[in-house]
C-alpha atoms as a PDB file:
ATOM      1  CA  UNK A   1     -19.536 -10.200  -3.599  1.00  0.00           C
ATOM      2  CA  UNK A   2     -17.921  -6.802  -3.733  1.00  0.00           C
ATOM      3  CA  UNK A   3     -18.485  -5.654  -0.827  1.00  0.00           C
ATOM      4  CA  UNK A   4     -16.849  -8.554   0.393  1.00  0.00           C
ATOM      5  CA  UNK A   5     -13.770  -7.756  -1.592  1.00  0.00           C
ATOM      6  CA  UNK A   6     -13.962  -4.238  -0.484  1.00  0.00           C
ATOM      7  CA  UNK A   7     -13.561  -5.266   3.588  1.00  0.00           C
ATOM      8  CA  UNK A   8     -11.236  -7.576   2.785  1.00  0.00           C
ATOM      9  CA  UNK A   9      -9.298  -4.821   0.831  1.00  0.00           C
ATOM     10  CA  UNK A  10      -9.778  -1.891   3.818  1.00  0.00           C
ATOM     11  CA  UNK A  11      -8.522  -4.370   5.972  1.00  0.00           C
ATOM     12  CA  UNK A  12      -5.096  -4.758   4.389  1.00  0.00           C
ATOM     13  CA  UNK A  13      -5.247  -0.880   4.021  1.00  0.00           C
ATOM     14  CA  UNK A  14      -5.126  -1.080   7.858  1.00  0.00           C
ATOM     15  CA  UNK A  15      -2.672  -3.783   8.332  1.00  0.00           C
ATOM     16  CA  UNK A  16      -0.174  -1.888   5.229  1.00  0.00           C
ATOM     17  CA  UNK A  17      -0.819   1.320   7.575  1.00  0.00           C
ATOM     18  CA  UNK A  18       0.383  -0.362  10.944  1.00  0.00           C
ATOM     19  CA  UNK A  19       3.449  -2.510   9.813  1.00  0.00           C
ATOM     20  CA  UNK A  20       4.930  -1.184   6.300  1.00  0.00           C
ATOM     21  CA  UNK A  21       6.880   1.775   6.302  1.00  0.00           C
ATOM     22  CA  UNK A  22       5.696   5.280   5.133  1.00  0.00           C
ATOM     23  CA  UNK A  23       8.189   6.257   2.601  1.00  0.00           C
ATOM     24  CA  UNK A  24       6.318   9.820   1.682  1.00  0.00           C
ATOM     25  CA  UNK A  25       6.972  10.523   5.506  1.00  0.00           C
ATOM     26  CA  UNK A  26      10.188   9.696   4.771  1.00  0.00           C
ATOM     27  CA  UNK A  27      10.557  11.638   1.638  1.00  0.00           C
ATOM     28  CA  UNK A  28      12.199   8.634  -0.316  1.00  0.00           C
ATOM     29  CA  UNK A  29      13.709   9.153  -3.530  1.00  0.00           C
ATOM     30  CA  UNK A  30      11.931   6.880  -6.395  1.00  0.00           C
ATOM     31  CA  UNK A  31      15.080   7.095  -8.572  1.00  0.00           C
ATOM     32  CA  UNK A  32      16.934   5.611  -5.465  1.00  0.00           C
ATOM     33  CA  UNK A  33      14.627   3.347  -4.046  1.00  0.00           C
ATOM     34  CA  UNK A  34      15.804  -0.089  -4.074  1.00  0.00           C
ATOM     35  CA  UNK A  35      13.578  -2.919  -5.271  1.00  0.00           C
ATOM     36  CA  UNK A  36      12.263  -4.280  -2.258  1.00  0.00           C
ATOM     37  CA  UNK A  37      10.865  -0.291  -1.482  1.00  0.00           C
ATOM     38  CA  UNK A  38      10.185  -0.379  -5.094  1.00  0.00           C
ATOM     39  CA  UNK A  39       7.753  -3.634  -4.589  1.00  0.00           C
ATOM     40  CA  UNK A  40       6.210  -2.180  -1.067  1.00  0.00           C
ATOM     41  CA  UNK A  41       5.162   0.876  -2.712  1.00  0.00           C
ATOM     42  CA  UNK A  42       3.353  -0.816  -5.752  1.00  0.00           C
ATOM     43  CA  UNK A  43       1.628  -2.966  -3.373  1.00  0.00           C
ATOM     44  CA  UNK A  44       0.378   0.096  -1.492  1.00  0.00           C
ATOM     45  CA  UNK A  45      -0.875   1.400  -4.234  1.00  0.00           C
ATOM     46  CA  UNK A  46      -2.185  -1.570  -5.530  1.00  0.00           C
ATOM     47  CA  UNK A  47      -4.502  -2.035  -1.979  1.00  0.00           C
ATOM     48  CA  UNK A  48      -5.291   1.708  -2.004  1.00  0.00           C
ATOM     49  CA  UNK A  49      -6.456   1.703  -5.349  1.00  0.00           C
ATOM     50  CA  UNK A  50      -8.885  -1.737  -4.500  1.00  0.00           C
ATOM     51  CA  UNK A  51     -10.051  -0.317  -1.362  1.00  0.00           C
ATOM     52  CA  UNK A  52     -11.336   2.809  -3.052  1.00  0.00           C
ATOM     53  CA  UNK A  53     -13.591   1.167  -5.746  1.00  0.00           C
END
């Protein structure tokens, strides 16, 4: 079952990569990010952090 999860997981890694915006590219300022960025950022993180389990 977790490798399952995993796939699924690198797959949205590869979907985030193609279609949300890189805001460390685009050297955004946390303190000014507004909460949409805010919300795209955590759910980077939040796939990066399940693919790499």
């Amino acid at each position: 079952m977790g490798t399952i999860k995993k796939r699924v997981f690198k797959f949205l890694a590869r979907i985030n990569k193609q279609v949300l915006p890189s805001y460390s590219k685009k050297r955004l300022d946390l303190t000014q990010a507004t909460k949409f960025q805010m919300l795209v950022i955590a759910w980077k993180w939040y796939v990066t952090r399940n693919t790499l389990d």
